[in-house]
Protein backbone atom coordinates (compact mmCIF):
# COMPACT_ATOMS: atom_id res chain seq x y z
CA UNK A 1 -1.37 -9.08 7.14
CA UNK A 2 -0.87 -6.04 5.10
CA UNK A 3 2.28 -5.64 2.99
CA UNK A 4 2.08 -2.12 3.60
CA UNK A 5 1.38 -1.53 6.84
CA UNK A 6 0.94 -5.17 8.79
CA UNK A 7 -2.06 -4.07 9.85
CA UNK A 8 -4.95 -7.34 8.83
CA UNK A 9 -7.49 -5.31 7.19
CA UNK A 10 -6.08 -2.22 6.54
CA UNK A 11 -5.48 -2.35 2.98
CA UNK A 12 -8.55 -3.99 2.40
CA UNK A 13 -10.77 -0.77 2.80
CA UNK A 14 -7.36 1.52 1.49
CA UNK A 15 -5.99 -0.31 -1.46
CA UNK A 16 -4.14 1.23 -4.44
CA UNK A 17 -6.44 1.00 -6.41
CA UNK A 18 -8.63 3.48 -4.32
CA UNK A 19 -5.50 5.48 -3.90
CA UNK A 20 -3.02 5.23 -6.82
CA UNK A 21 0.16 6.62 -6.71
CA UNK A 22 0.36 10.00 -5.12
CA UNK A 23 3.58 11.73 -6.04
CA UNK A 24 3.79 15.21 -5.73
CA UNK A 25 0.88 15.37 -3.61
CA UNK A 26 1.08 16.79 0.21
CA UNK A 27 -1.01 15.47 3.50
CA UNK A 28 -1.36 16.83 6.90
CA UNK A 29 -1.61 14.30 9.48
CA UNK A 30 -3.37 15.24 12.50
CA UNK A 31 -2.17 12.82 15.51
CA UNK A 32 0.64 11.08 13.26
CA UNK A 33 3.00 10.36 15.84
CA UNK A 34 1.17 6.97 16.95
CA UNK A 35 -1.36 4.82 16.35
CA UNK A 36 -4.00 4.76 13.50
CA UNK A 37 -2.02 7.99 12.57
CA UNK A 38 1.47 7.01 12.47
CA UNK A 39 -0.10 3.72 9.93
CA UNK A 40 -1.95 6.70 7.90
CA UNK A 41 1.33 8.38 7.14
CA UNK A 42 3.22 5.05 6.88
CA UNK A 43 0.33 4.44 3.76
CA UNK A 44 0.23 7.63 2.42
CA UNK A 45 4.05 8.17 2.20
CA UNK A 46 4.19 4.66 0.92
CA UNK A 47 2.09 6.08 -1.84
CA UNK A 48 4.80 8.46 -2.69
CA UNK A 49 3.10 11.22 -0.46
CA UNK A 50 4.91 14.26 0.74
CA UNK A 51 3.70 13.62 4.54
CA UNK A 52 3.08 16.17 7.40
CA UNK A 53 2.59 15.02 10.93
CA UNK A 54 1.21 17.24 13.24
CA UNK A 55 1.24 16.65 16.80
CA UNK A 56 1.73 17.14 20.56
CA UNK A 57 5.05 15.88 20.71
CA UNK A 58 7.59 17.02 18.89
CA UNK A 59 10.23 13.93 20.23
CA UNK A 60 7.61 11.62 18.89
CA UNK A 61 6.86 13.38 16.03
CA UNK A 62 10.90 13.12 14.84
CA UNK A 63 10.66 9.39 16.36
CA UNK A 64 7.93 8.49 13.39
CA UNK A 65 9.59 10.73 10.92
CA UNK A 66 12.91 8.65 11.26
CA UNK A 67 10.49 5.24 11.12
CA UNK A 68 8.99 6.53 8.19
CA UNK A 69 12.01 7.47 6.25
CA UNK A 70 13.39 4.31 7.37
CA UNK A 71 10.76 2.25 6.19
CA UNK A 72 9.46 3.76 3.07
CA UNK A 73 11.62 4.33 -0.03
CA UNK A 74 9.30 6.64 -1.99
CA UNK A 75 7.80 8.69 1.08
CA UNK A 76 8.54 11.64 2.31
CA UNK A 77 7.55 12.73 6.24
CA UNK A 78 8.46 15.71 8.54
């Protein structure tokens, strides 16, 4: 399993050395609430991202956000 993520192969095909370090930088998330979204921002913040989930749901939206914060140290998400 990923270290990351916990996801088995996820880090195989999205390693750090394909994406270094990423502080400063901002994503938009399309469908991060859940799924293989909510594990993209979980990466990308991990990465030191400045994270933007977009969504349907704004409950599940602030329901990864506090998962997110929770979990990452160097991540940002709202």
């Amino acid at each position: 399993l990923c270290y990351y993520c916990e996801l088995t192969l996820c880090c195989f095909f999205f390693s750090h050395i394909v994406f270094p370090t990423q502080n400063g930088k901002v994503a938009i998330v399309t469908g991060g609430a859940k799924g293989i979204g909510y594990q993209t921002v979980k990466h990308l913040a991990r990465l030191g991202m400045h994270v933007i989930i977009a969504g349907n749901s704004e409950s599940d939206g602030q329901e990864a956000v506090r998962k997110i914060k929770e979990e990452t140290l160097t991540g940002k998400a709202v």
